[in-house]
Protein backbone atom coordinates (compact mmCIF):
# COMPACT_ATOMS: atom_id res chain seq x y z
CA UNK A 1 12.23 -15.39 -8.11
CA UNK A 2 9.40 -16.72 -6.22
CA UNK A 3 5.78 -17.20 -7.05
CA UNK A 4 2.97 -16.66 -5.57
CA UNK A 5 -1.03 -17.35 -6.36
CA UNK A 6 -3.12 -14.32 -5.26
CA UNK A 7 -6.82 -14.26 -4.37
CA UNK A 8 -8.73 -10.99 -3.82
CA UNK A 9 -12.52 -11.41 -3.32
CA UNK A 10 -14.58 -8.74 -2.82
CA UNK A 11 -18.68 -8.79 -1.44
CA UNK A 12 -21.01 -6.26 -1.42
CA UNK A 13 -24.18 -7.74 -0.29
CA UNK A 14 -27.79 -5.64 -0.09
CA UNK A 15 -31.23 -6.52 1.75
CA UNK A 16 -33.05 -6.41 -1.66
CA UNK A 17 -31.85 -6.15 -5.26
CA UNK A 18 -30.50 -2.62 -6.00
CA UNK A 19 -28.66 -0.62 -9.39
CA UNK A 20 -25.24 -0.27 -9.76
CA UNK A 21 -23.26 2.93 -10.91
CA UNK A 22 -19.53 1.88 -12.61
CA UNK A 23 -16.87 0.66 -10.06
CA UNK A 24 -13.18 1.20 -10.30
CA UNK A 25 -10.97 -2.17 -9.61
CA UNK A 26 -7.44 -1.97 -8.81
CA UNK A 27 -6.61 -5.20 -8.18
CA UNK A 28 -3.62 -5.90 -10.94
CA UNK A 29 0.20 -5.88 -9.77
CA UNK A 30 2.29 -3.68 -11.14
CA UNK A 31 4.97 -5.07 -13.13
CA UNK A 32 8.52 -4.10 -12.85
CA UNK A 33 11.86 -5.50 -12.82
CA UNK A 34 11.29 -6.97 -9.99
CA UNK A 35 7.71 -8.48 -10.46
CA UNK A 36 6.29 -9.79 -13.01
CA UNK A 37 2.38 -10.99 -13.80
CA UNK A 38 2.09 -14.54 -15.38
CA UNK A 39 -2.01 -14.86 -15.47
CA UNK A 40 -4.70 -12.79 -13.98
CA UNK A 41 -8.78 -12.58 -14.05
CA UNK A 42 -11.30 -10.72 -12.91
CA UNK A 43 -14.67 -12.35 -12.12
CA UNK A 44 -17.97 -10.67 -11.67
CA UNK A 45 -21.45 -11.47 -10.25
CA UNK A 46 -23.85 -10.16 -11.59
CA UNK A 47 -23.02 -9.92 -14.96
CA UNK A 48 -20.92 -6.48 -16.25
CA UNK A 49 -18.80 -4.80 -18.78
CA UNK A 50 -15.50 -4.53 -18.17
CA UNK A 51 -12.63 -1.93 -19.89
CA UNK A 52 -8.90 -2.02 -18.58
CA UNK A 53 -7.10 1.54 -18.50
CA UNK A 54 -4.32 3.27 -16.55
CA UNK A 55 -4.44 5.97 -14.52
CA UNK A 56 -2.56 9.17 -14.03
CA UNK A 57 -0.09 7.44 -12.15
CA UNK A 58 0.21 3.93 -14.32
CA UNK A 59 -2.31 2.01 -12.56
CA UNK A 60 -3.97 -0.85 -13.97
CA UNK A 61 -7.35 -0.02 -13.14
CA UNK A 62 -10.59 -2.09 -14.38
CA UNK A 63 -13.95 -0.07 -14.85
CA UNK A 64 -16.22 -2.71 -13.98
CA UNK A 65 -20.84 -1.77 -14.74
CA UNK A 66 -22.90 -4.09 -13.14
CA UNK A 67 -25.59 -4.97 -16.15
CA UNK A 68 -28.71 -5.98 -14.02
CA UNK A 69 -29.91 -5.42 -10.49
CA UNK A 70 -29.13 -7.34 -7.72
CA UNK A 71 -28.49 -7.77 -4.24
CA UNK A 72 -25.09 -9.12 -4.48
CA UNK A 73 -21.87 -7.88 -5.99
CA UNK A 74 -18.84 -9.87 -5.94
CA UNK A 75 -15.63 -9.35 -7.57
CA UNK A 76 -13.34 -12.49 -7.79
CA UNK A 77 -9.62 -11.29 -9.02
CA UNK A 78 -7.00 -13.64 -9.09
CA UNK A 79 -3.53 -13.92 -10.64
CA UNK A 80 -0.32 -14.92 -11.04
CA UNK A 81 3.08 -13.46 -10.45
CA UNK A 82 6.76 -13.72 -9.83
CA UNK A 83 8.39 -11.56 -7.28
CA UNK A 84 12.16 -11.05 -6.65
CA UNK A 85 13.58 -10.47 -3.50
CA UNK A 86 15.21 -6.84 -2.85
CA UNK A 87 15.98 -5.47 0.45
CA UNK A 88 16.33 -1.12 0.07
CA UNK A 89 19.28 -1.42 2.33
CA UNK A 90 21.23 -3.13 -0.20
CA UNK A 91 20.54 -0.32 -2.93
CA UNK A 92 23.47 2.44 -2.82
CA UNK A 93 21.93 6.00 -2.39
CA UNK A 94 23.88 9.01 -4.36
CA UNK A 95 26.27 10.82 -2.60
CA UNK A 96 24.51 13.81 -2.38
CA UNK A 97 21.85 12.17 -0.50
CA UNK A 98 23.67 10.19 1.90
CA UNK A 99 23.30 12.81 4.77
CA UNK A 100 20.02 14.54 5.76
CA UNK A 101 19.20 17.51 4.79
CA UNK A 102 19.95 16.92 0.79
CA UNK A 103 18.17 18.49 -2.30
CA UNK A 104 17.15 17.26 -5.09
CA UNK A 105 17.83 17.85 -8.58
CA UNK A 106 15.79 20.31 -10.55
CA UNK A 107 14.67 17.80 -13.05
CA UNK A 108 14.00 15.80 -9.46
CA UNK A 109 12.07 18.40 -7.78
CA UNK A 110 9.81 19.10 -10.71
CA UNK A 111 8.65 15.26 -11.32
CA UNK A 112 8.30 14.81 -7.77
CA UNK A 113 6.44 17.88 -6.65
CA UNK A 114 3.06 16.43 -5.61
CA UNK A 115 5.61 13.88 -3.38
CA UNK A 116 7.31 16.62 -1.76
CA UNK A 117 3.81 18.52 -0.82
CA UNK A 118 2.36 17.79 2.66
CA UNK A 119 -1.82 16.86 1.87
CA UNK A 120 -3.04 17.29 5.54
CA UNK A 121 -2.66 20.38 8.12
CA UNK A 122 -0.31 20.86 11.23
CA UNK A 123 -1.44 23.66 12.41
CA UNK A 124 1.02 23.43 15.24
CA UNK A 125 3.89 22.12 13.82
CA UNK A 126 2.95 18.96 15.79
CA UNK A 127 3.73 16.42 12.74
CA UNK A 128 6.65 18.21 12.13
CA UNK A 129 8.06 18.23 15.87
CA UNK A 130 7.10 14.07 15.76
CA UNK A 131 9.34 13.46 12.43
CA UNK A 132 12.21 15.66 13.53
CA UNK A 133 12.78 13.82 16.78
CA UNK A 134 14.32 11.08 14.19
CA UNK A 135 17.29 13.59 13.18
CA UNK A 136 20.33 13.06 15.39
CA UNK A 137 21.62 15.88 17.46
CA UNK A 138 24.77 14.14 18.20
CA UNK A 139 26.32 14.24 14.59
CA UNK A 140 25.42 13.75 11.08
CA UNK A 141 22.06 12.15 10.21
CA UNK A 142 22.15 9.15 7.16
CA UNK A 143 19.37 9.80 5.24
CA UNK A 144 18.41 6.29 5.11
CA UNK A 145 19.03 5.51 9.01
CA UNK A 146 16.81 8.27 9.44
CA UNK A 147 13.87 6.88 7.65
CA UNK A 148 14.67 3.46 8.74
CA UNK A 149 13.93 4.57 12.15
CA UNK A 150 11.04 6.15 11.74
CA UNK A 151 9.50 2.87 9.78
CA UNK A 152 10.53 0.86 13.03
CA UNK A 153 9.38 3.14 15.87
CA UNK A 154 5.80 3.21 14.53
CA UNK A 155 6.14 -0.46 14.58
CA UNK A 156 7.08 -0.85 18.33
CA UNK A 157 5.50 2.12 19.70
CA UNK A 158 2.01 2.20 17.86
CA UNK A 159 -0.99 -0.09 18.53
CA UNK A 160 -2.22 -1.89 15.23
CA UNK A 161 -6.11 -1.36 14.79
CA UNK A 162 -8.39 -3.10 12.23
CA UNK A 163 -10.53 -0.72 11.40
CA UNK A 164 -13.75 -1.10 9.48
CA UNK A 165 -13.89 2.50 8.58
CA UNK A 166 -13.49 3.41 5.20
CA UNK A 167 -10.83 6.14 4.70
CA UNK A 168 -7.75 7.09 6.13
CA UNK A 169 -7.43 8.91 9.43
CA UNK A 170 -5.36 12.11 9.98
CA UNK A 171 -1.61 11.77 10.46
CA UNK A 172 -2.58 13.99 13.71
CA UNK A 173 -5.37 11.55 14.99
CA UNK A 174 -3.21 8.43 14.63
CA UNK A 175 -0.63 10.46 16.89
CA UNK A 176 -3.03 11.35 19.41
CA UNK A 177 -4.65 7.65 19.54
CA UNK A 178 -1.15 5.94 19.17
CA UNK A 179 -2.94 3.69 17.00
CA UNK A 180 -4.50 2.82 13.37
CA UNK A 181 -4.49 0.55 10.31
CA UNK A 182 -1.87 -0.32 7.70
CA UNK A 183 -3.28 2.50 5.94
CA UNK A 184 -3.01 5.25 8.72
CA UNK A 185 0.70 4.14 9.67
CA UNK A 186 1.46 4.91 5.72
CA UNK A 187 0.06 7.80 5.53
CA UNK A 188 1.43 9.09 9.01
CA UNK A 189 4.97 8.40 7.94
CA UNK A 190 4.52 9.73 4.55
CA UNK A 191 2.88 13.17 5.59
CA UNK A 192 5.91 12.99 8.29
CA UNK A 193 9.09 12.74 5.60
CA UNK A 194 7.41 15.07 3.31
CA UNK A 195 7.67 17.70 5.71
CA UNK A 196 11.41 16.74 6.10
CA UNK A 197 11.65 17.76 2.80
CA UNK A 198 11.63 13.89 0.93
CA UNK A 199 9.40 12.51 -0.98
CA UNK A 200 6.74 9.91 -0.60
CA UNK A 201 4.05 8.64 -2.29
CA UNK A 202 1.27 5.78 -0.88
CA UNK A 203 1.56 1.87 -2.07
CA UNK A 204 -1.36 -0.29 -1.76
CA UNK A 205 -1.25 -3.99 -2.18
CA UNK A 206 -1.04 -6.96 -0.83
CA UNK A 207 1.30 -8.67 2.16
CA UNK A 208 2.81 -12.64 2.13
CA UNK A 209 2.37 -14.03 5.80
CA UNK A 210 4.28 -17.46 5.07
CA UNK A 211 2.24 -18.56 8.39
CA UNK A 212 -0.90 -18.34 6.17
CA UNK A 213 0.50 -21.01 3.63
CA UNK A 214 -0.88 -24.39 3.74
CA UNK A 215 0.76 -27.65 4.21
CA UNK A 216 3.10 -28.47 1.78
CA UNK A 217 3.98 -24.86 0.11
CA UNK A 218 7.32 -24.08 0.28
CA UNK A 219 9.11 -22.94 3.39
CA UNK A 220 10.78 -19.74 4.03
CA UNK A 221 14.91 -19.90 3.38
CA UNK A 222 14.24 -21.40 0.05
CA UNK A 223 15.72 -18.52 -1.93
CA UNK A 224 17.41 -17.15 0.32
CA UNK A 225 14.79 -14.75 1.93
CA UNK A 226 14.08 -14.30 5.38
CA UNK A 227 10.56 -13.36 6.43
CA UNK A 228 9.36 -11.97 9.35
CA UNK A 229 6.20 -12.54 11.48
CA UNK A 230 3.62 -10.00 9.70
CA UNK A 231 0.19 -7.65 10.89
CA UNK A 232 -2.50 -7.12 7.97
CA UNK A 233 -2.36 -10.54 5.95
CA UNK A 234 -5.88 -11.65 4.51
CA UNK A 235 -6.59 -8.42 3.36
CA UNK A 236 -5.47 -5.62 0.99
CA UNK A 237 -2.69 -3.99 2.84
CA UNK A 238 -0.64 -0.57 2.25
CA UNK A 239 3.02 1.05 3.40
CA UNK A 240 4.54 3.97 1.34
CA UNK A 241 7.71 4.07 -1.00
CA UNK A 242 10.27 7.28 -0.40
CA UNK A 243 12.52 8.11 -2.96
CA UNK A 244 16.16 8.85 -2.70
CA UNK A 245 18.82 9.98 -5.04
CA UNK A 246 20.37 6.99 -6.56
CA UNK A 247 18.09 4.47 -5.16
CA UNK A 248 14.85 5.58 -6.78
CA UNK A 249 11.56 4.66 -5.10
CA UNK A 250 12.51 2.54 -1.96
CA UNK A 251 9.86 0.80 0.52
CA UNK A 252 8.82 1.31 3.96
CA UNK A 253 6.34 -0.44 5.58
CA UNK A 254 5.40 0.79 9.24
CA UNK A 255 3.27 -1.77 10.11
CA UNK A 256 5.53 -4.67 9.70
CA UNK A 257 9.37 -3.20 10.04
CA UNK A 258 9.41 -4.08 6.45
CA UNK A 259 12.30 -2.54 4.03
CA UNK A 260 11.54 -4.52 1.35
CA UNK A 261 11.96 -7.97 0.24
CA UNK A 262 9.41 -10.08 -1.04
CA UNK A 263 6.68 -10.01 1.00
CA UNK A 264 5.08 -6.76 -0.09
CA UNK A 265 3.02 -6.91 -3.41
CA UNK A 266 2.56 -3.44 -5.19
CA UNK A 267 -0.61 -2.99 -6.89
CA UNK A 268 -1.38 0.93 -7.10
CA UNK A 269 0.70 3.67 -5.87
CA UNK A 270 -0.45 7.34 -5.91
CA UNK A 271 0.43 10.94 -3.87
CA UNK A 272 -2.82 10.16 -1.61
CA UNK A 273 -4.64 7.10 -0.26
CA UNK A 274 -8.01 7.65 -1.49
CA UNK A 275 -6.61 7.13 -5.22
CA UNK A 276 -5.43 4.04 -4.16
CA UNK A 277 -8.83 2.14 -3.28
CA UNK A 278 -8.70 -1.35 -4.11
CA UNK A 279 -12.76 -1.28 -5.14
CA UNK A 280 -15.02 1.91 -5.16
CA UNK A 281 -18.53 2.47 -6.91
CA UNK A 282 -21.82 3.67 -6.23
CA UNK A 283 -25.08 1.78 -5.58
CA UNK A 284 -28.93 3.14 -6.04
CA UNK A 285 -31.64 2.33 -3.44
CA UNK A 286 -33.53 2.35 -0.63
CA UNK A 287 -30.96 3.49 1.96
CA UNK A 288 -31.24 0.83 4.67
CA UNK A 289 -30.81 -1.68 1.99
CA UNK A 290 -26.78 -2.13 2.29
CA UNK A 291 -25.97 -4.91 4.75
CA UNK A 292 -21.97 -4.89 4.62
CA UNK A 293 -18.91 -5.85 2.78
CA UNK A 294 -16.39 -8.71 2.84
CA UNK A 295 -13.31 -8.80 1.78
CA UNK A 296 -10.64 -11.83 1.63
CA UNK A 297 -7.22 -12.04 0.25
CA UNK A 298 -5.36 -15.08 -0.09
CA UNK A 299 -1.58 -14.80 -1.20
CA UNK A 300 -0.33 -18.19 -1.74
CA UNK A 301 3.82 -19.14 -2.20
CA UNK A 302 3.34 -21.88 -5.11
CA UNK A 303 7.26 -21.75 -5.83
């Protein structure tokens, strides 16, 4: 196991002191066999109330209302957790599934329906022509080396883009540009399997860059776990999960080549990206009065 100390802080600052409607936090890992929470807070300025729930989807989701104006909001979450290394190519799929095309139970099929259903339009069977190209023509297609090379040519073919812009862009935009953010690679892959028929649902999170690390935290090859040079630390960060027969939910991440491992720390997961927002909320005032948001994530090996 390793463990890491995580830092999210979120600004919102104003040009004069304005009223807050309720905000929704997601900012809490999601425990699982293979990660596990040991401490965690949540911080706010000005003072609010604060009630935990979970969503639809088993999100740990904080509904945070601001008490008083002001003309600063800052949320300060930060916790604790232990991670365990797991690659998806060491996971063994069913048989069934081992070749593309495959089906999926009934049982399957009816849990996973809102995974299996594309969310955006291809008019012109565009997105569709893009994710068959990664079927072979020369012989039988593995499932998993199918998917596996789709999660690497966005990697070395697309242009990573910071983008300010809240939302998500159309799968069809991010082909046309060649580019986008964390967030439009996952959702580009994950419209593209689910019209091959597989399922796939968005993660968001947060992403381990041992470069960050400062002096003296412990070094990669310490466990036993390779990492790779990463795009998107020092910010929330997203990729998509697919799940296979055998293997259950199993992680791609696009922007990074990642399959896995323990680098990637799952917070929310849902069928579209907009219920996966680390923060939203709504504000009341003047309209010129919102000057801009900053966000900073530290993820910090401590063991």
């Amino acid at each position: 196991m390793i463990r890491y100390d995580i830092t999210h802080t979120t600004t919102y600052r104003y040009s004069k002191p304005v009223r807050f409607g309720e905000h929704r936090v997601m900012f809490r890992p999601r425990d699982s066999h293979d990660l596990r929470v040991l401490a965690t807070d949540l911080q706010v300025s000005p003072d609010a109330s604060v009630r935990m729930i979970q969503d639809p989807y088993s999100n740990s989701i904080a509904l945070v209302q601001p008490l008083v104006e002001a003309a600063e909001l800052s949320f300060v979450c930060s916790f604790t957790i232990e991670h365990a290394s797991s690659h998806n190519l060491e996971l063994p799929l069913s048989p069934s599934a081992e070749f593309f095309p495959f089906s999926y139970s009934v049982d399957e099929r009816f849990d996973l329906e809102h995974y299996l259903r594309p969310h955006h339009d291809d008019p012109h069977g565009r997105l569709t022509a893009w994710a068959r190209q990664f079927i072979r023509t020369d012989g039988p297609t593995g499932t998993r080396d199918m998917l596996v090379r789709m999660n690497q040519h966005i990697r070395d073919h697309f242009t990573y883009a910071d983008r300010d812009e809240e939302g998500t862009q159309d799968p069809l935009k991010t082909l046309t540009l060649n580019s986008g953010s964390c967030r439009d690679f996952a959702l580009l892959m994950m419209e593209a399997v689910r019209r091959l028929g597989v399922a796939a649902r968005f993660v968001s999170g947060y992403l381990y860059d041992p470069a960050l690390d400062p002096a003296g935290a412990p070094r990669d090859g310490a466990d036993g776990n390779d990492t790779v040079p990463t795009t998107g630390a020092g910010a929330t960060h997203a990729w998509l999960q697919v799940y296979l027969p055998g293997a259950g939910w199993l992680p791609f991440d696009p922007t990074n080549n990642l399959l896995g491992g323990s680098q990637l720390v799952r917070v929310g997961v849902a069928r579209d990206p907009k219920q996966a927002a680390p923060i939203s909320g709504s504000w009341f005032g003047d309209a010129d009065a919102y000057i801009g948001l900053q966000v900073d994530v530290k993820v910090t090996r401590t063991g």
